[in-house]
C-alpha atoms as a PDB file:
ATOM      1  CA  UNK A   1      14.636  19.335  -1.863  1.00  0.00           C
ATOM      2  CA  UNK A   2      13.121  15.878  -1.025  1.00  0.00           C
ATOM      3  CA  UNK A   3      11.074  17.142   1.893  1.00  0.00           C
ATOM      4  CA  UNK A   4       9.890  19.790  -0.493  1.00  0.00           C
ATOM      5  CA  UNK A   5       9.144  17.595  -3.464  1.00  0.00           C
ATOM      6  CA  UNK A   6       6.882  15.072  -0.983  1.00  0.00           C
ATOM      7  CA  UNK A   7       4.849  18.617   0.365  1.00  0.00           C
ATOM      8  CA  UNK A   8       4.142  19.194  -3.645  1.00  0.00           C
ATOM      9  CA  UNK A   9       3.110  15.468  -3.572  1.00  0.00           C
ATOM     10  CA  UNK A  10       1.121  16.111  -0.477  1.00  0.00           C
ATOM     11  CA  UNK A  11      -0.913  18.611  -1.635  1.00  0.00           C
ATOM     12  CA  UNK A  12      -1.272  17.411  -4.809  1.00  0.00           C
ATOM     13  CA  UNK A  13      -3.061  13.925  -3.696  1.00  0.00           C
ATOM     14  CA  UNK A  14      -6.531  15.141  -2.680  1.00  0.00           C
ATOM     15  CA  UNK A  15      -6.838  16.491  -6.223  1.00  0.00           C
ATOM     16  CA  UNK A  16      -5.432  13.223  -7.848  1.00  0.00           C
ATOM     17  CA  UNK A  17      -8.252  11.519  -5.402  1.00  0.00           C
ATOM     18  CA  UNK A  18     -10.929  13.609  -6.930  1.00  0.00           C
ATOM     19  CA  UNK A  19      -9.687  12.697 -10.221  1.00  0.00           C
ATOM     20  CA  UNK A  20      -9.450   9.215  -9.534  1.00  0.00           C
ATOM     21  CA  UNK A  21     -13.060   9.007  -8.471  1.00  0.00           C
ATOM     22  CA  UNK A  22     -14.506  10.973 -11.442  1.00  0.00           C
ATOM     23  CA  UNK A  23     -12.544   8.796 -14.254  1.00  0.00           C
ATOM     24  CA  UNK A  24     -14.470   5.419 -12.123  1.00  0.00           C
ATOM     25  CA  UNK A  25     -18.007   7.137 -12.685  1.00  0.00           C
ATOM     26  CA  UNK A  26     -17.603   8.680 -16.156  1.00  0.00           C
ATOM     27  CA  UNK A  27     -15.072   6.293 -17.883  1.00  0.00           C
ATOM     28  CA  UNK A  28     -14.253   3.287 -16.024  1.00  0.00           C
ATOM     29  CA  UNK A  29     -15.116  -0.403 -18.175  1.00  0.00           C
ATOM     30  CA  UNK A  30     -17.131  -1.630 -15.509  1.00  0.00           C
ATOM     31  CA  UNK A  31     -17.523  -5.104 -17.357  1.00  0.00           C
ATOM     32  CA  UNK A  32     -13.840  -6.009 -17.027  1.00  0.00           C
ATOM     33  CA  UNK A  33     -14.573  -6.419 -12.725  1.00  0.00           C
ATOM     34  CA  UNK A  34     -15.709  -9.749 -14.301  1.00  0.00           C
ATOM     35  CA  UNK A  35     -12.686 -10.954 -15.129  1.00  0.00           C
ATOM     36  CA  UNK A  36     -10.949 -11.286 -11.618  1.00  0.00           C
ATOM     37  CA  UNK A  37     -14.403 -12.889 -10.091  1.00  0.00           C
ATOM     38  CA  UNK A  38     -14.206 -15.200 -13.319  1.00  0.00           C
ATOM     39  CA  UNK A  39     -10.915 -15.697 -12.497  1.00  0.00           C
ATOM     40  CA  UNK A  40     -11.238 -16.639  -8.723  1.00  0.00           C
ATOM     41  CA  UNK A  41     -14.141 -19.210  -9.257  1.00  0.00           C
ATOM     42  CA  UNK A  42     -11.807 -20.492 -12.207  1.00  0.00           C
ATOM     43  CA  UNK A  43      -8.703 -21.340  -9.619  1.00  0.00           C
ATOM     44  CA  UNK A  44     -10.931 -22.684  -7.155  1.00  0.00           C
ATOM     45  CA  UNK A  45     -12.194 -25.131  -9.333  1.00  0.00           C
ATOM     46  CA  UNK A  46      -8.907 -25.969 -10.688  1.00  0.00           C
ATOM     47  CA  UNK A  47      -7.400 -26.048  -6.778  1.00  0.00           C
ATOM     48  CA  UNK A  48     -10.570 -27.982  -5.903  1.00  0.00           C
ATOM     49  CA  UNK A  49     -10.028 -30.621  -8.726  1.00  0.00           C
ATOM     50  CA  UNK A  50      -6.415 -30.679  -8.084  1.00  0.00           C
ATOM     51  CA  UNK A  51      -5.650 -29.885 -11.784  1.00  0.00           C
ATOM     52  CA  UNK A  52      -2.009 -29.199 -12.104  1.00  0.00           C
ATOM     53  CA  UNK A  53      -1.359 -30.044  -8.812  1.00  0.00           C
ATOM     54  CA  UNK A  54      -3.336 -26.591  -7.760  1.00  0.00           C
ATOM     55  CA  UNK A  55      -4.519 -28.203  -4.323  1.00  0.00           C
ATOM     56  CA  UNK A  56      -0.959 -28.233  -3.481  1.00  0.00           C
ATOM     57  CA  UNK A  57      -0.701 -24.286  -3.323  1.00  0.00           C
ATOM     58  CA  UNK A  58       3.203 -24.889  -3.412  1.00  0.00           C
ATOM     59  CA  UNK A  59       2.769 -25.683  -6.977  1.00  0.00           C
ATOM     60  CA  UNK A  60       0.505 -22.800  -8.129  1.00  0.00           C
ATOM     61  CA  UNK A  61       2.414 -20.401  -6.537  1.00  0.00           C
ATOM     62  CA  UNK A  62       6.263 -21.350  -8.003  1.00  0.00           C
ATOM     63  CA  UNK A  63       3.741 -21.442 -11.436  1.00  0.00           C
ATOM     64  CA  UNK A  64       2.954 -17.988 -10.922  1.00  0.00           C
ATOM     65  CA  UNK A  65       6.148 -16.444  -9.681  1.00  0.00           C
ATOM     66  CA  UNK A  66       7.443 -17.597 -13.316  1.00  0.00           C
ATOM     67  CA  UNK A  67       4.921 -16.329 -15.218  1.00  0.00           C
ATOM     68  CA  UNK A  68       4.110 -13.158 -13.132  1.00  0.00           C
ATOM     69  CA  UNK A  69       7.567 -11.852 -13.868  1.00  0.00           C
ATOM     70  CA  UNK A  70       8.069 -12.634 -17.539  1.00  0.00           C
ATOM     71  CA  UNK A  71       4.048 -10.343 -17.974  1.00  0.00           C
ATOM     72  CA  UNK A  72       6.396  -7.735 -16.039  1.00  0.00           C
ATOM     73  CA  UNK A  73       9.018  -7.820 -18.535  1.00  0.00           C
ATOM     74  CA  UNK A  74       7.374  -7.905 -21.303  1.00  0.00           C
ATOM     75  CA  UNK A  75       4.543  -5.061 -20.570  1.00  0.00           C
ATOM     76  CA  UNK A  76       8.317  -3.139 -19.703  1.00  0.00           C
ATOM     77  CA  UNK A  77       9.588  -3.850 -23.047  1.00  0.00           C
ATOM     78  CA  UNK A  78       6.795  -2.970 -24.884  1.00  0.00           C
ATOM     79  CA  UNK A  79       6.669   0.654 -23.250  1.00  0.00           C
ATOM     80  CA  UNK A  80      10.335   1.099 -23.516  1.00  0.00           C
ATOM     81  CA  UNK A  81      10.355  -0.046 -27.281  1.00  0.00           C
ATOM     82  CA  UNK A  82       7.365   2.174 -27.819  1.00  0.00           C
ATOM     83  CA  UNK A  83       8.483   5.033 -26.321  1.00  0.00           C
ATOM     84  CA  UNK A  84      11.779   4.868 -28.946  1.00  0.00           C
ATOM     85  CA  UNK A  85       9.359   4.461 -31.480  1.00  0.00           C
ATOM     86  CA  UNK A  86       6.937   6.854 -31.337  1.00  0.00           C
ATOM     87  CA  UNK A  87       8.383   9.479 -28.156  1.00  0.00           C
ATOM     88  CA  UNK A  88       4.860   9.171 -26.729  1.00  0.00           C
ATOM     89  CA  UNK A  89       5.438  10.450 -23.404  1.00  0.00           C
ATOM     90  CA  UNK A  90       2.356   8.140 -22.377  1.00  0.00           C
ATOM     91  CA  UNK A  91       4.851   5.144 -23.201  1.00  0.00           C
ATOM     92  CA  UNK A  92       7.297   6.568 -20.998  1.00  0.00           C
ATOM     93  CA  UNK A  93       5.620   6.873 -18.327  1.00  0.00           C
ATOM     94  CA  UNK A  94       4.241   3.554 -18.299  1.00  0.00           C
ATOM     95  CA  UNK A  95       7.797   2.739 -18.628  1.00  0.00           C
ATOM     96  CA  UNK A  96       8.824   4.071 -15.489  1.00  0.00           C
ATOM     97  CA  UNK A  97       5.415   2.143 -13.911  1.00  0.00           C
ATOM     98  CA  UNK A  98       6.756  -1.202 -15.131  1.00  0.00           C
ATOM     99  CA  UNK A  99       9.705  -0.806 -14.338  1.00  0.00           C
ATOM    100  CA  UNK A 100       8.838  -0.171 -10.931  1.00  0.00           C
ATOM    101  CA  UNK A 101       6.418  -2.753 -10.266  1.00  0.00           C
ATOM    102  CA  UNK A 102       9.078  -5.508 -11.752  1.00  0.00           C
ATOM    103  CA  UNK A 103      11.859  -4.109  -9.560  1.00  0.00           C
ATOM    104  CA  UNK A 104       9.337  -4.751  -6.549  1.00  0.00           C
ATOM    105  CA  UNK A 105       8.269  -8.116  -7.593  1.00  0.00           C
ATOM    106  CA  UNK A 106      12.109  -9.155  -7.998  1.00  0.00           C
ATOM    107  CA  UNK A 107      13.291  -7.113  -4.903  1.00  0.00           C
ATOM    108  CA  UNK A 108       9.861  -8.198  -2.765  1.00  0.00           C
ATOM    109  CA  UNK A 109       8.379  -6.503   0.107  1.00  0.00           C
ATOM    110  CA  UNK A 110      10.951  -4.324   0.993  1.00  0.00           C
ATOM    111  CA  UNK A 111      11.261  -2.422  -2.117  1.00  0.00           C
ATOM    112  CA  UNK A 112       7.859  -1.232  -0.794  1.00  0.00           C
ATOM    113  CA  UNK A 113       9.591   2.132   1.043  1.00  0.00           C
ATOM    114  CA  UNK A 114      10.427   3.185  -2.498  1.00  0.00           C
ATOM    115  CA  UNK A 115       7.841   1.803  -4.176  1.00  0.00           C
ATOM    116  CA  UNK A 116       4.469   3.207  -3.078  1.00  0.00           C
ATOM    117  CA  UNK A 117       6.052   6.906  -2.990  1.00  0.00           C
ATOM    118  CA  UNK A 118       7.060   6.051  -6.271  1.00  0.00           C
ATOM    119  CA  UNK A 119       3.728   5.367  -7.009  1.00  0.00           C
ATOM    120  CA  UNK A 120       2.184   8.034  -5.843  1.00  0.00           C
ATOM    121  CA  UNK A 121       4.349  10.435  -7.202  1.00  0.00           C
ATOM    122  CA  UNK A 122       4.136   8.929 -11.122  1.00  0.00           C
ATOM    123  CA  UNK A 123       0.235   9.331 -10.618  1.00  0.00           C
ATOM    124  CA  UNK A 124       0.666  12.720  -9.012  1.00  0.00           C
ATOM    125  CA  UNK A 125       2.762  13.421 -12.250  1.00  0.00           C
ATOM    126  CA  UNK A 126      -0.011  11.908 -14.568  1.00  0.00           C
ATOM    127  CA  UNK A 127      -2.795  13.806 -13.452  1.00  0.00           C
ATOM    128  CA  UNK A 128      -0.673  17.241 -13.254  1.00  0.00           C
ATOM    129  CA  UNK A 129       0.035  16.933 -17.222  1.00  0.00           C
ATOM    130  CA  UNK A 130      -2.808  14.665 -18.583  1.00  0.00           C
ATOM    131  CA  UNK A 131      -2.125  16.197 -22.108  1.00  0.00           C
ATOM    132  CA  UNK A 132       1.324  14.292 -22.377  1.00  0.00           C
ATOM    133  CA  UNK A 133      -0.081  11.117 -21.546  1.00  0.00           C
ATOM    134  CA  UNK A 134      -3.654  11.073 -23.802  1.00  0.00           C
ATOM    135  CA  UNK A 135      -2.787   7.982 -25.616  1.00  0.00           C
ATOM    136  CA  UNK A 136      -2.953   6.241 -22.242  1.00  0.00           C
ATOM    137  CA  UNK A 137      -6.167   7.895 -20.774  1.00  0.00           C
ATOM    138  CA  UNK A 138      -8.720   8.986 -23.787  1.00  0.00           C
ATOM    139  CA  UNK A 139      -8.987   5.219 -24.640  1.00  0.00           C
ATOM    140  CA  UNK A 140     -11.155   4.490 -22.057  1.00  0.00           C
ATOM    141  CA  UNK A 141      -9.922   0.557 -22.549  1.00  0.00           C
ATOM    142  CA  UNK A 142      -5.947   1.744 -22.224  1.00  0.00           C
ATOM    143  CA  UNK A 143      -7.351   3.332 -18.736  1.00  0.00           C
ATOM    144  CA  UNK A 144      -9.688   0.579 -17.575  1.00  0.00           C
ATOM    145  CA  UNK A 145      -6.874  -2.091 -18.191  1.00  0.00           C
ATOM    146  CA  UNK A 146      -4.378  -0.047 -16.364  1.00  0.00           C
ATOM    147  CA  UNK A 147      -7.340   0.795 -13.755  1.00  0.00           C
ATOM    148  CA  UNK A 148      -7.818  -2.921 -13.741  1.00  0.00           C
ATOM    149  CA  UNK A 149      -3.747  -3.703 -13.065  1.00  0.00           C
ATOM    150  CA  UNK A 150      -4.120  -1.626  -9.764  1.00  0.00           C
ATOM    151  CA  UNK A 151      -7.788  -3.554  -8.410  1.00  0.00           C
ATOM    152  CA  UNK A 152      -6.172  -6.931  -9.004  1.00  0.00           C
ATOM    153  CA  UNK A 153      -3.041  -6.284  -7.275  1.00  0.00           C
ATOM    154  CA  UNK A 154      -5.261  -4.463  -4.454  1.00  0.00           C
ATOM    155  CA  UNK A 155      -7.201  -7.784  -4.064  1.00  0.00           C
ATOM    156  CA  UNK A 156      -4.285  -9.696  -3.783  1.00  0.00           C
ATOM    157  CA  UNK A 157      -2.530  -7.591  -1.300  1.00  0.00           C
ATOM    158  CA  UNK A 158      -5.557  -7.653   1.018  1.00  0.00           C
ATOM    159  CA  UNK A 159      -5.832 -11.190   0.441  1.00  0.00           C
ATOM    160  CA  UNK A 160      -1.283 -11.781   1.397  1.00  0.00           C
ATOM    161  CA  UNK A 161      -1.910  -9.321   4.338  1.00  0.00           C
ATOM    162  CA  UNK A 162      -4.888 -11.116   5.758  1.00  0.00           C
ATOM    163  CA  UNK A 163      -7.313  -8.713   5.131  1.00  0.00           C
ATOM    164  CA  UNK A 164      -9.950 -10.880   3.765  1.00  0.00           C
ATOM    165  CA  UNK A 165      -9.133 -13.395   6.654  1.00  0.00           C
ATOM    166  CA  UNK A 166      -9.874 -11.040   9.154  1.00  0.00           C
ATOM    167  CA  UNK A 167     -13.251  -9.685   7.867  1.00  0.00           C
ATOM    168  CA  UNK A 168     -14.568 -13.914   7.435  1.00  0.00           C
ATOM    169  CA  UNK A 169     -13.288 -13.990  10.987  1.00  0.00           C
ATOM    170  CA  UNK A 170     -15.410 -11.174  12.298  1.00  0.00           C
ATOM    171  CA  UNK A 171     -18.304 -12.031  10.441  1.00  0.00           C
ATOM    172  CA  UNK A 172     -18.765 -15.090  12.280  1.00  0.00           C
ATOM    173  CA  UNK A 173     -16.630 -14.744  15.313  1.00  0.00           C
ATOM    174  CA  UNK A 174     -14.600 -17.663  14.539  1.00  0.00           C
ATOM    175  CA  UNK A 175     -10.884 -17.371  14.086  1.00  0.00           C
ATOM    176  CA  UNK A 176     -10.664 -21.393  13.205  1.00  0.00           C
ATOM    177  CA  UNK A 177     -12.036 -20.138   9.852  1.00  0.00           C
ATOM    178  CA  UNK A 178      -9.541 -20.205   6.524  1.00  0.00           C
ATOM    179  CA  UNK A 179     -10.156 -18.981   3.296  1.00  0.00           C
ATOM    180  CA  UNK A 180      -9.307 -22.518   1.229  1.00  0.00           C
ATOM    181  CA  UNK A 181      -7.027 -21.706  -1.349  1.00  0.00           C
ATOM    182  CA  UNK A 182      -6.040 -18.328  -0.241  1.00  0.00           C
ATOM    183  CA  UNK A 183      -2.636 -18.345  -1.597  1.00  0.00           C
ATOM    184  CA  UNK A 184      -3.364 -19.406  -5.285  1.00  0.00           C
ATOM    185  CA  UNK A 185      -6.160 -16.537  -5.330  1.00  0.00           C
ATOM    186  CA  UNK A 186      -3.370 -14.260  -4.044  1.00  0.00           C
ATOM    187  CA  UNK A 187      -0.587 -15.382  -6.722  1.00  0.00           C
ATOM    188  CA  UNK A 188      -3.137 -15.489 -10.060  1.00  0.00           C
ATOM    189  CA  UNK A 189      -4.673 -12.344  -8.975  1.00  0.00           C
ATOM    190  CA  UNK A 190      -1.336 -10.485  -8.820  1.00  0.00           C
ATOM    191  CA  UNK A 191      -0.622 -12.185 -12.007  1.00  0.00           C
ATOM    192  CA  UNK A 192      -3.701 -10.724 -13.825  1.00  0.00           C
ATOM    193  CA  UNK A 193      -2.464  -7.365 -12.688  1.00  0.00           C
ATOM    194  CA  UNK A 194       0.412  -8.024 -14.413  1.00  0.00           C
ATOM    195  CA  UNK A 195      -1.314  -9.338 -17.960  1.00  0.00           C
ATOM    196  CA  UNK A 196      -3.623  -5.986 -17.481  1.00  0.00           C
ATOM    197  CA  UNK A 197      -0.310  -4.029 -17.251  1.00  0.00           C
ATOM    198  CA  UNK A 198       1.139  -5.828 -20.464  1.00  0.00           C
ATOM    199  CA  UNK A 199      -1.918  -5.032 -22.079  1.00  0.00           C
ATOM    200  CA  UNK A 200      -1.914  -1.498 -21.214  1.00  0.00           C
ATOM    201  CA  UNK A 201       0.964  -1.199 -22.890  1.00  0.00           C
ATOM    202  CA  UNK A 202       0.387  -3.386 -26.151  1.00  0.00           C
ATOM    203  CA  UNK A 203      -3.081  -0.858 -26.823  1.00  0.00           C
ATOM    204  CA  UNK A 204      -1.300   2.323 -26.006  1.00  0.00           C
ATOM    205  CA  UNK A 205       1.934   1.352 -28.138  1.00  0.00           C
ATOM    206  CA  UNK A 206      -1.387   0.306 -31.129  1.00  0.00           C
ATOM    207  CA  UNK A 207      -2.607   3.618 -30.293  1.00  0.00           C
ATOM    208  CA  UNK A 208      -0.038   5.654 -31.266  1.00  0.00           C
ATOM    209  CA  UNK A 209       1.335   3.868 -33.832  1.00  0.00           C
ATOM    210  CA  UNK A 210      -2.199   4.050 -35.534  1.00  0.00           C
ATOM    211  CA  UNK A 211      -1.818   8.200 -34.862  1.00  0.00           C
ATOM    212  CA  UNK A 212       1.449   8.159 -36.455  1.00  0.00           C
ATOM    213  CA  UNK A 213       0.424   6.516 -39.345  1.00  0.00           C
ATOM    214  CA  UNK A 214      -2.458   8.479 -39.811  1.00  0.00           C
ATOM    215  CA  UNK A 215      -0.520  11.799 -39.410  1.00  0.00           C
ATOM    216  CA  UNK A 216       1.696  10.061 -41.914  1.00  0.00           C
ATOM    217  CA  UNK A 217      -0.968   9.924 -44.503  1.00  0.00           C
ATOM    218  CA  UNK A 218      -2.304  13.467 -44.251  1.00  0.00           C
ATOM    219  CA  UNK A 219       0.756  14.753 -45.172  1.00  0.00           C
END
């Protein structure tokens, strides 16, 4: 059953891919890419100033492993409230995305075998029945915020894994070379994932409640 359910997934991922890529040229908020460069010269300056104590990266990053957490558990109560609300299957299954990404920022790295199937499998799900979760991707802002949640914990994964280390050093050949402040780059970005994935939430739960209330009316 498993080996059968990750061939459906299999074959199911080239079209999610093509689906992906359309939604980024026809609907993706291109302005919000702004707010993790915004973001990025914003730490540096703080780090650079030592403001809070930033230059210390110690300090920013026991900062951020608070509030990183309590975004999580929020943006997970919000869809789980929602969902008991309204029964907006779009509320569910950000739900299940929450509640996934908290479990693997309280487990850590190793949650990782279950998490990116996971993953892939809840997206794999999204795209097969689109019409149950509208109120998350007709908004185009609901969809860019949640497209947003994945880019800034993308940049901060390359930047924990060394990615970004490794392309400086190959630019100029030098592997003396450090990115200053890597770590408190790493620890807000993956904390503005998180406030995207709250937000997600908060505008699809607005969403439907504003549908219900409208169906409401015309009755």
């Amino acid at each position: 059953m498993i080996a059968d359910l990750f061939e459906q997934i299999r074959r199911a991922v080239p079209a999610l891919t093509k689906a992906v890529l359309v939604w980024v040229r026809e609907e993706f908020i291109w302005g919000l890419l702004l707010m993790p460069i915004l973001l990025i010269a914003m730490v540096y300056g703080l780090s650079e100033a030592n403001v809070l104590g930033w230059s210390d990266q110690a300090v920013c990053k026991a900062a951020m492993e608070i509030i990183h957490p309590i975004l999580l558990v929020l943006a997970l109560t919000i869809s789980i409230f929602g969902y008991f609300k309204t029964r907006d299957t779009a509320l569910l299954f950000l739900a299940v995305l929450n509640a996934f990404t908290l479990s693997r920022e309280l487990v850590g790295q190793g949650f990782g075998i279950i998490f990116y199937p996971a993953l892939i499998g809840l997206l794999v799900y999204g795209n097969s029945h689109r019409e149950r979760i509208v109120a998350l991707l007709r908004p185009r802002w609901a969809s860019s915020f949640l497209g947003m949640c994945f880019v800034c914990y993308f940049l901060s994964q390359t930047l924990d894994r060394g990615v970004i280390k490794r392309i400086i050093w190959l630019f100029y050949w030098d592997t003396s070379l450090t990115l200053p402040y890597s770590s408190n780059f790493e620890e807000t970005l993956e904390t503005l994932g998180g406030l995207f994935l709250m937000c997600t939430s908060l505008f699809v739960l607005a969403k439907t409640a504003i549908r219900s209330i409208e169906k409401g009316n015309r009755r």
